[in-house]
N, C-alpha and C. Protein backbone atom coordinates (compact mmCIF):
# COMPACT_ATOMS: atom_id res chain seq x y z
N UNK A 1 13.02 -17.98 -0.53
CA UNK A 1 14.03 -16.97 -0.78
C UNK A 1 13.45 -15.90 -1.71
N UNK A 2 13.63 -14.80 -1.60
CA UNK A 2 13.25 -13.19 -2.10
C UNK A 2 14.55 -13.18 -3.13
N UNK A 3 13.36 -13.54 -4.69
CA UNK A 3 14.65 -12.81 -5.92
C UNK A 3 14.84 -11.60 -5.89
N UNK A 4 15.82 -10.94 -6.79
CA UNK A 4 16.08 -9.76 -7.35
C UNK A 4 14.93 -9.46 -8.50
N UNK A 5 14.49 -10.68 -9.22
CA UNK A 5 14.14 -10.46 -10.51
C UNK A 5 13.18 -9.78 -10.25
N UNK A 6 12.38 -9.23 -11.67
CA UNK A 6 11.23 -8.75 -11.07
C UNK A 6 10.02 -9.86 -11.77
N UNK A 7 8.95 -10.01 -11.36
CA UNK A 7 7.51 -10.52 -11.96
C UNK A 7 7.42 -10.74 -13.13
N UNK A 8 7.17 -11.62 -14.01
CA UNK A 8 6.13 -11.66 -15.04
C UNK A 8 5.44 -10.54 -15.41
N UNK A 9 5.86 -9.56 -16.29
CA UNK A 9 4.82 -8.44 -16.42
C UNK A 9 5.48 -7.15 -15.68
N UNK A 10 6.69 -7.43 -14.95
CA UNK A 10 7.23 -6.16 -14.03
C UNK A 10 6.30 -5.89 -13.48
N UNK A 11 6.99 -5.09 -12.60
CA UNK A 11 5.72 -4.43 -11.31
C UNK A 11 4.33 -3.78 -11.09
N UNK A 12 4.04 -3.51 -12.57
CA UNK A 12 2.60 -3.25 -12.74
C UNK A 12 1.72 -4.20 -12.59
N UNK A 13 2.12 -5.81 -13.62
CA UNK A 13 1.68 -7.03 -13.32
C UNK A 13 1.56 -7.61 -11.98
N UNK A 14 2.18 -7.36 -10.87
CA UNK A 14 2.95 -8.08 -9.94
C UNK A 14 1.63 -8.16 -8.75
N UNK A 15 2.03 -9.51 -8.25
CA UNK A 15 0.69 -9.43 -6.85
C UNK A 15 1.05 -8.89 -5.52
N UNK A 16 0.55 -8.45 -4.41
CA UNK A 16 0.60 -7.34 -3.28
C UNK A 16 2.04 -8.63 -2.74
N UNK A 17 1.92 -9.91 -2.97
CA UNK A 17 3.27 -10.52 -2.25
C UNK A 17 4.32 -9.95 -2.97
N UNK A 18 3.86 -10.48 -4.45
CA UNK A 18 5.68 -10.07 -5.65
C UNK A 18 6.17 -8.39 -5.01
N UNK A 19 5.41 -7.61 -5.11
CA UNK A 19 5.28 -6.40 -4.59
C UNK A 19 6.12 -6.04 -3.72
N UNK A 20 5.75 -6.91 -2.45
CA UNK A 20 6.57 -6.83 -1.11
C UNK A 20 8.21 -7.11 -1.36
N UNK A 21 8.28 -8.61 -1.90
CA UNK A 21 9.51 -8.76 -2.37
C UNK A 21 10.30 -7.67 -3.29
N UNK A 22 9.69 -7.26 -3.48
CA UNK A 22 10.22 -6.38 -5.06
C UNK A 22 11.27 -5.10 -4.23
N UNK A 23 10.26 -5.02 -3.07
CA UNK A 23 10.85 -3.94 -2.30
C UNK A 23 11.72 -4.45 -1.46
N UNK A 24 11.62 -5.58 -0.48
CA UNK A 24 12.84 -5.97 0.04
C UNK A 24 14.27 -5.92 -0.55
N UNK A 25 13.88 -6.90 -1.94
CA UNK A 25 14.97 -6.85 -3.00
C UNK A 25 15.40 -5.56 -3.42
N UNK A 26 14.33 -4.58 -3.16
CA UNK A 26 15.03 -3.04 -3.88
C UNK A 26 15.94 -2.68 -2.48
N UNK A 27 15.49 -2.92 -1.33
CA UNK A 27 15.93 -2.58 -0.16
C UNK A 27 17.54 -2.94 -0.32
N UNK A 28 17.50 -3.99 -0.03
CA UNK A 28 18.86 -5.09 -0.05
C UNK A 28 19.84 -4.53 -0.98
N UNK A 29 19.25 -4.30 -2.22
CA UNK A 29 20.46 -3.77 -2.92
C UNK A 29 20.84 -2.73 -2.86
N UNK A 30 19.93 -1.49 -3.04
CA UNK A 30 20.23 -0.17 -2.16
C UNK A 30 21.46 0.26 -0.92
N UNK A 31 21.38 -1.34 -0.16
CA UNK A 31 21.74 -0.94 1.44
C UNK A 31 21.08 -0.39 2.35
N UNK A 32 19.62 -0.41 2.31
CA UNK A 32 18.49 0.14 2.97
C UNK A 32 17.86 -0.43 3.94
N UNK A 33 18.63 -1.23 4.97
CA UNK A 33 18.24 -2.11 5.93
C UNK A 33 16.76 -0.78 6.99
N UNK A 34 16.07 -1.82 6.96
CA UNK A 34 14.76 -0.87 7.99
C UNK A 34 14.65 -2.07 8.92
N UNK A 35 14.50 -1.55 10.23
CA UNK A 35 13.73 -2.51 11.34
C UNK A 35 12.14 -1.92 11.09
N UNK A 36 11.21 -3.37 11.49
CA UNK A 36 10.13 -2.75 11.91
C UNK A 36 9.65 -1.95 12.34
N UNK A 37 9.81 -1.49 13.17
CA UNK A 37 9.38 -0.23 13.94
C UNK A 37 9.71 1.23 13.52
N UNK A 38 10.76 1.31 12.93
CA UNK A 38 11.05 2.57 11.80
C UNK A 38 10.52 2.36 10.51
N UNK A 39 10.21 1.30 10.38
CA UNK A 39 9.62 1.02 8.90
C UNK A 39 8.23 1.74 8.89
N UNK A 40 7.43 1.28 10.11
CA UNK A 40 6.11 1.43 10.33
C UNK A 40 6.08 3.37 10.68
N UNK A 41 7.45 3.49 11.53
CA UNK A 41 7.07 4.96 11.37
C UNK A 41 7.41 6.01 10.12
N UNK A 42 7.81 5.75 9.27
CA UNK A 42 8.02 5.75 7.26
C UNK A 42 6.52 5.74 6.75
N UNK A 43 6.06 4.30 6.96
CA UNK A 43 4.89 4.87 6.82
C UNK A 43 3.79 5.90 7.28
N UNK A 44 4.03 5.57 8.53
CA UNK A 44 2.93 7.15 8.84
C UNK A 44 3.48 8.12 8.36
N UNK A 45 4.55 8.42 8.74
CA UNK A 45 4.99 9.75 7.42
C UNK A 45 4.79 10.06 6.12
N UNK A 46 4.72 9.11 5.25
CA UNK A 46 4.74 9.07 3.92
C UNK A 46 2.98 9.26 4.24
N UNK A 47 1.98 8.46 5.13
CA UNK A 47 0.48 8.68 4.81
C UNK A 47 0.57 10.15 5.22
N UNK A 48 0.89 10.52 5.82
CA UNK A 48 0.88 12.14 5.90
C UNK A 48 1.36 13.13 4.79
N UNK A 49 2.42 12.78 4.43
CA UNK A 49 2.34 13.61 2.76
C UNK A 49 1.73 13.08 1.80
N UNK A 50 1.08 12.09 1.98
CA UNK A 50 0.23 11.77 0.71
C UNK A 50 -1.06 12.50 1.26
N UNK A 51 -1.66 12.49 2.69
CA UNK A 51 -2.73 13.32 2.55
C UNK A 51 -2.53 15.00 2.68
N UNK A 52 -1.57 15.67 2.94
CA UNK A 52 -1.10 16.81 2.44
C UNK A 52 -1.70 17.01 1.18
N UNK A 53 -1.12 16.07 0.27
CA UNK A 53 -0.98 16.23 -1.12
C UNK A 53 -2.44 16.25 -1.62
N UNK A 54 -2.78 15.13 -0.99
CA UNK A 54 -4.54 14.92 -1.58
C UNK A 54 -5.81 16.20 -1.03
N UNK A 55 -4.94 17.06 -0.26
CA UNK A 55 -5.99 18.02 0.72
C UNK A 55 -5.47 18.94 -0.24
N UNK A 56 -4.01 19.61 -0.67
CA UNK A 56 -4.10 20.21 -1.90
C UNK A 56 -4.63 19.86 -3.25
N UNK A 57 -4.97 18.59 -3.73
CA UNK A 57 -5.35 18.48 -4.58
C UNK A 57 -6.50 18.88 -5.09
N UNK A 58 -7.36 18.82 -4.01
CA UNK A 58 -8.75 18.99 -4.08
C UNK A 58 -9.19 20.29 -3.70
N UNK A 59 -8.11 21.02 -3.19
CA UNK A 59 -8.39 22.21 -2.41
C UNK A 59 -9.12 22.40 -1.47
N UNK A 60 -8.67 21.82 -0.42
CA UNK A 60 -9.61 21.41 1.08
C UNK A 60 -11.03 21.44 0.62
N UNK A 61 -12.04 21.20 -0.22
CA UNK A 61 -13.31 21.42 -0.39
C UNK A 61 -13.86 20.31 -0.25
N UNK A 62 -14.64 19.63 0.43
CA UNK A 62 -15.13 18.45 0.26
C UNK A 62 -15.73 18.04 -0.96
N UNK A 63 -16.32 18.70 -1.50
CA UNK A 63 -17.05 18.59 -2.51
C UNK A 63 -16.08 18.41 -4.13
N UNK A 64 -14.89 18.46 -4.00
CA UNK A 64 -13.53 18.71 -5.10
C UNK A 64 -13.14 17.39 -4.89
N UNK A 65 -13.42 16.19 -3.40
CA UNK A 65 -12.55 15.37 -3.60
C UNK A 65 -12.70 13.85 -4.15
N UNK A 66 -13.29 14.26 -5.38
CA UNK A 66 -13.87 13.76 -6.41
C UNK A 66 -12.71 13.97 -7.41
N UNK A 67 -11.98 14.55 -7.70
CA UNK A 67 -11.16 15.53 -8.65
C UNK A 67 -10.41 14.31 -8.89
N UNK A 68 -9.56 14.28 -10.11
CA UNK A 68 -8.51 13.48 -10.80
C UNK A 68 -7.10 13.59 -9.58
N UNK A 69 -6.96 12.62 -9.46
CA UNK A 69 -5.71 12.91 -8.35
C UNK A 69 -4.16 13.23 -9.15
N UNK A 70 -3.94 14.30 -8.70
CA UNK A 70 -2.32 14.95 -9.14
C UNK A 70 -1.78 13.90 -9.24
N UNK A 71 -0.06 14.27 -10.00
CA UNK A 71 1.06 13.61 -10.03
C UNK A 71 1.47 13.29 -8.78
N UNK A 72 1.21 14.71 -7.91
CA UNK A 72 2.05 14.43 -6.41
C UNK A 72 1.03 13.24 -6.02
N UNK A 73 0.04 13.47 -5.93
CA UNK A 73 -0.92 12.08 -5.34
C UNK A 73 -0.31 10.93 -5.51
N UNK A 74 -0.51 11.05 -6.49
CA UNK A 74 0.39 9.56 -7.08
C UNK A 74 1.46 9.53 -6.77
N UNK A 75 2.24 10.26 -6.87
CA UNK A 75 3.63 9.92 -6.43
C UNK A 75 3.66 9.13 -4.49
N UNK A 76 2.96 10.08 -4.25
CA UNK A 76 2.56 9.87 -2.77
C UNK A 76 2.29 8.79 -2.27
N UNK A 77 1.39 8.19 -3.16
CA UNK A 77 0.17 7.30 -3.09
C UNK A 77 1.30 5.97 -3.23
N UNK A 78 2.59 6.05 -3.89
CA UNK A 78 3.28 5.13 -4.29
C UNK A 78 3.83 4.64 -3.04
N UNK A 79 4.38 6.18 -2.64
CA UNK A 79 5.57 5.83 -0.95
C UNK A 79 4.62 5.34 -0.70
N UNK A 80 3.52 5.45 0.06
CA UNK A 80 2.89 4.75 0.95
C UNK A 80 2.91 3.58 0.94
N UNK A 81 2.73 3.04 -0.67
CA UNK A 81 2.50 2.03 -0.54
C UNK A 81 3.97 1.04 -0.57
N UNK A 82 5.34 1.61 -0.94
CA UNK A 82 6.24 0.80 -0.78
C UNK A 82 6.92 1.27 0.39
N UNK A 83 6.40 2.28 1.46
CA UNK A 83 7.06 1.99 3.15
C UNK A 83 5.89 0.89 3.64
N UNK A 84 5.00 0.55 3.63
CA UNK A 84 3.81 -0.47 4.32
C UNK A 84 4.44 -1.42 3.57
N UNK A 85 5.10 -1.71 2.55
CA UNK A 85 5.10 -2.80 1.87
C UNK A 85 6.54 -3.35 2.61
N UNK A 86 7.37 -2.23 2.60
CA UNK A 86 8.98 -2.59 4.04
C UNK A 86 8.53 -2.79 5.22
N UNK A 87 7.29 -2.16 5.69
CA UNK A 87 7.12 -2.58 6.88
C UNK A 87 6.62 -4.20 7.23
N UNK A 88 5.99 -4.61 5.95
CA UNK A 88 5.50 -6.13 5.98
C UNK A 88 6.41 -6.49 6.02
N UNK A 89 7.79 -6.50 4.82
CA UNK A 89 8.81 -6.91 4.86
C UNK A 89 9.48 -7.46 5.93
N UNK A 90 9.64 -6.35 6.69
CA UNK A 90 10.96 -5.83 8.22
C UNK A 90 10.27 -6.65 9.23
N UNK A 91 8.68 -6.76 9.20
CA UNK A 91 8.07 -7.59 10.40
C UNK A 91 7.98 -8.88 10.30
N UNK A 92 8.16 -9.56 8.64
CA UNK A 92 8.03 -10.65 8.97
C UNK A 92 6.42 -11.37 8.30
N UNK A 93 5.75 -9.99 7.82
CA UNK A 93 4.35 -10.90 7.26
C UNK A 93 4.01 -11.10 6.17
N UNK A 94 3.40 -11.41 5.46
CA UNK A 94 3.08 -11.67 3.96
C UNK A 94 2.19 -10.65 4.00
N UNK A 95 2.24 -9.85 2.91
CA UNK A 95 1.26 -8.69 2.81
C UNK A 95 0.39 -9.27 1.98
N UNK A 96 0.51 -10.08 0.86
CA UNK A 96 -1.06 -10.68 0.30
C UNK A 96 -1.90 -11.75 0.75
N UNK A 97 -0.78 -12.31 1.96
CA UNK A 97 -2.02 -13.59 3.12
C UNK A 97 -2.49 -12.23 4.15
N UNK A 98 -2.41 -11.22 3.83
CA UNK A 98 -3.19 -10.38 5.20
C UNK A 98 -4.10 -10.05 4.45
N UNK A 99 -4.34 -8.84 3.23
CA UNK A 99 -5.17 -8.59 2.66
C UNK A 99 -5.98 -9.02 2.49
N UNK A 100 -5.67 -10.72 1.98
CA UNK A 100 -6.72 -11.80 1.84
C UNK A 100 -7.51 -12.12 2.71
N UNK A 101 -6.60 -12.43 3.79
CA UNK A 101 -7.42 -12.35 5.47
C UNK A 101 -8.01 -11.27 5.60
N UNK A 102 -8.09 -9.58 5.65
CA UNK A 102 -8.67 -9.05 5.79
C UNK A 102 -9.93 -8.64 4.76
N UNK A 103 -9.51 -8.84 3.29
CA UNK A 103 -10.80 -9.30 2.56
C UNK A 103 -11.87 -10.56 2.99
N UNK A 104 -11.23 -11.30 3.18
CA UNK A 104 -12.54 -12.39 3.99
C UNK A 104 -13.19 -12.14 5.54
N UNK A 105 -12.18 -11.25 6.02
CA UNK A 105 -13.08 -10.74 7.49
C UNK A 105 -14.23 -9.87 6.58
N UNK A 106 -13.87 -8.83 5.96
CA UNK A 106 -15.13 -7.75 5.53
C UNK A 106 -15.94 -8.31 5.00
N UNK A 107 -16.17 -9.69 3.74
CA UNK A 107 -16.85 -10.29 3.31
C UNK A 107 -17.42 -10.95 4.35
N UNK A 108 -17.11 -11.65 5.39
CA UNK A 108 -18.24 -12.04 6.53
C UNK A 108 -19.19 -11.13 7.27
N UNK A 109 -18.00 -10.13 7.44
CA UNK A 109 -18.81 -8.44 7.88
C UNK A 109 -19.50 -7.96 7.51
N UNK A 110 -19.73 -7.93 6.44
CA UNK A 110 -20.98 -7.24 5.39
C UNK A 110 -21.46 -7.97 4.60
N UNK A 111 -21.23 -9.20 4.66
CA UNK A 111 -22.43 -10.01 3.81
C UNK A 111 -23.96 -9.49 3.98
N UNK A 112 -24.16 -9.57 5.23
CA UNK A 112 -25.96 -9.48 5.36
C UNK A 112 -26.26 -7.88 4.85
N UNK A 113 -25.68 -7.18 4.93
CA UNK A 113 -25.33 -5.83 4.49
C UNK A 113 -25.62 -5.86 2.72
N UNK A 114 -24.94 -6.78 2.05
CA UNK A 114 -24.53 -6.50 0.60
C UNK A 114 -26.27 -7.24 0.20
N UNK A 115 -26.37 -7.90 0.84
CA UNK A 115 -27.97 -8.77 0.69
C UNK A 115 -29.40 -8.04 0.68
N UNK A 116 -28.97 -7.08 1.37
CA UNK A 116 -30.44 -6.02 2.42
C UNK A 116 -30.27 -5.34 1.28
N UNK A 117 -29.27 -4.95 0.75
CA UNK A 117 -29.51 -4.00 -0.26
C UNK A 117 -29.75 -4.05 -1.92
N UNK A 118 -29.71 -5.44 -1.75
CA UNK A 118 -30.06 -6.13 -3.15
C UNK A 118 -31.05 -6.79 -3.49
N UNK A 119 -31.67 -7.00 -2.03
CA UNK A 119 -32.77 -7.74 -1.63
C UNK A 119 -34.14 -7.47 -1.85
């Protein structure tokens, strides 16, 4: 069962699962029911004004996008990450057993990679 409470440490502390919950639970109380499939399209939207934001930030220059990222970035950078975090929600997956899973695919992926170059 998904508390209300928040984490040990509030949400700065919190792991990519507490996270997920945090947002369901923000969902729920809100009245913010999302299905999957609108959830997921929230997110592409929100990655689109966050890279808006990040292409102004830097001032389309490649060479700028190095630069301290704005407030809007961040702000941006946040939606993104709590519509992907409803979309785990709404579908049904654990967002920190995927990460994990997808951190151990790349670590098999590039092992011989991280070796050659240390080697």
């Amino acid at each position: 069962m998904i508390s209300d409470a928040s984490p040990a440490g509030g949400p700065a502390g919190a792991t990519l699962t507490e996270c997920q919950e945090l947002t369901g639970a923000f969902r729920r109380r809100a009245n913010m029911p999302i299905t999957a499939d609108v959830a997921l399209l929230d997110a592409c939207a929100e990655l689109g004004e966050l890279t808006g934001a990040y292409l102004k930030n830097c001032g389309y220059a490649p060479s700028a996008a190095g630069a301290p990222p704005s407030d809007q970035v961040r702000s941006e950078f946040g939606d993104v990450l709590f519509a992907l975090l409803g979309f785990a929600d709404a579908a049904g997956l654990d967002a920190g057993a995927e990460f994990a899973a997808t951190l151990d695919r790349y670590e098999a992926r590039f092992a011989g990679r991280t070796a050659e170059r240390h080697g």
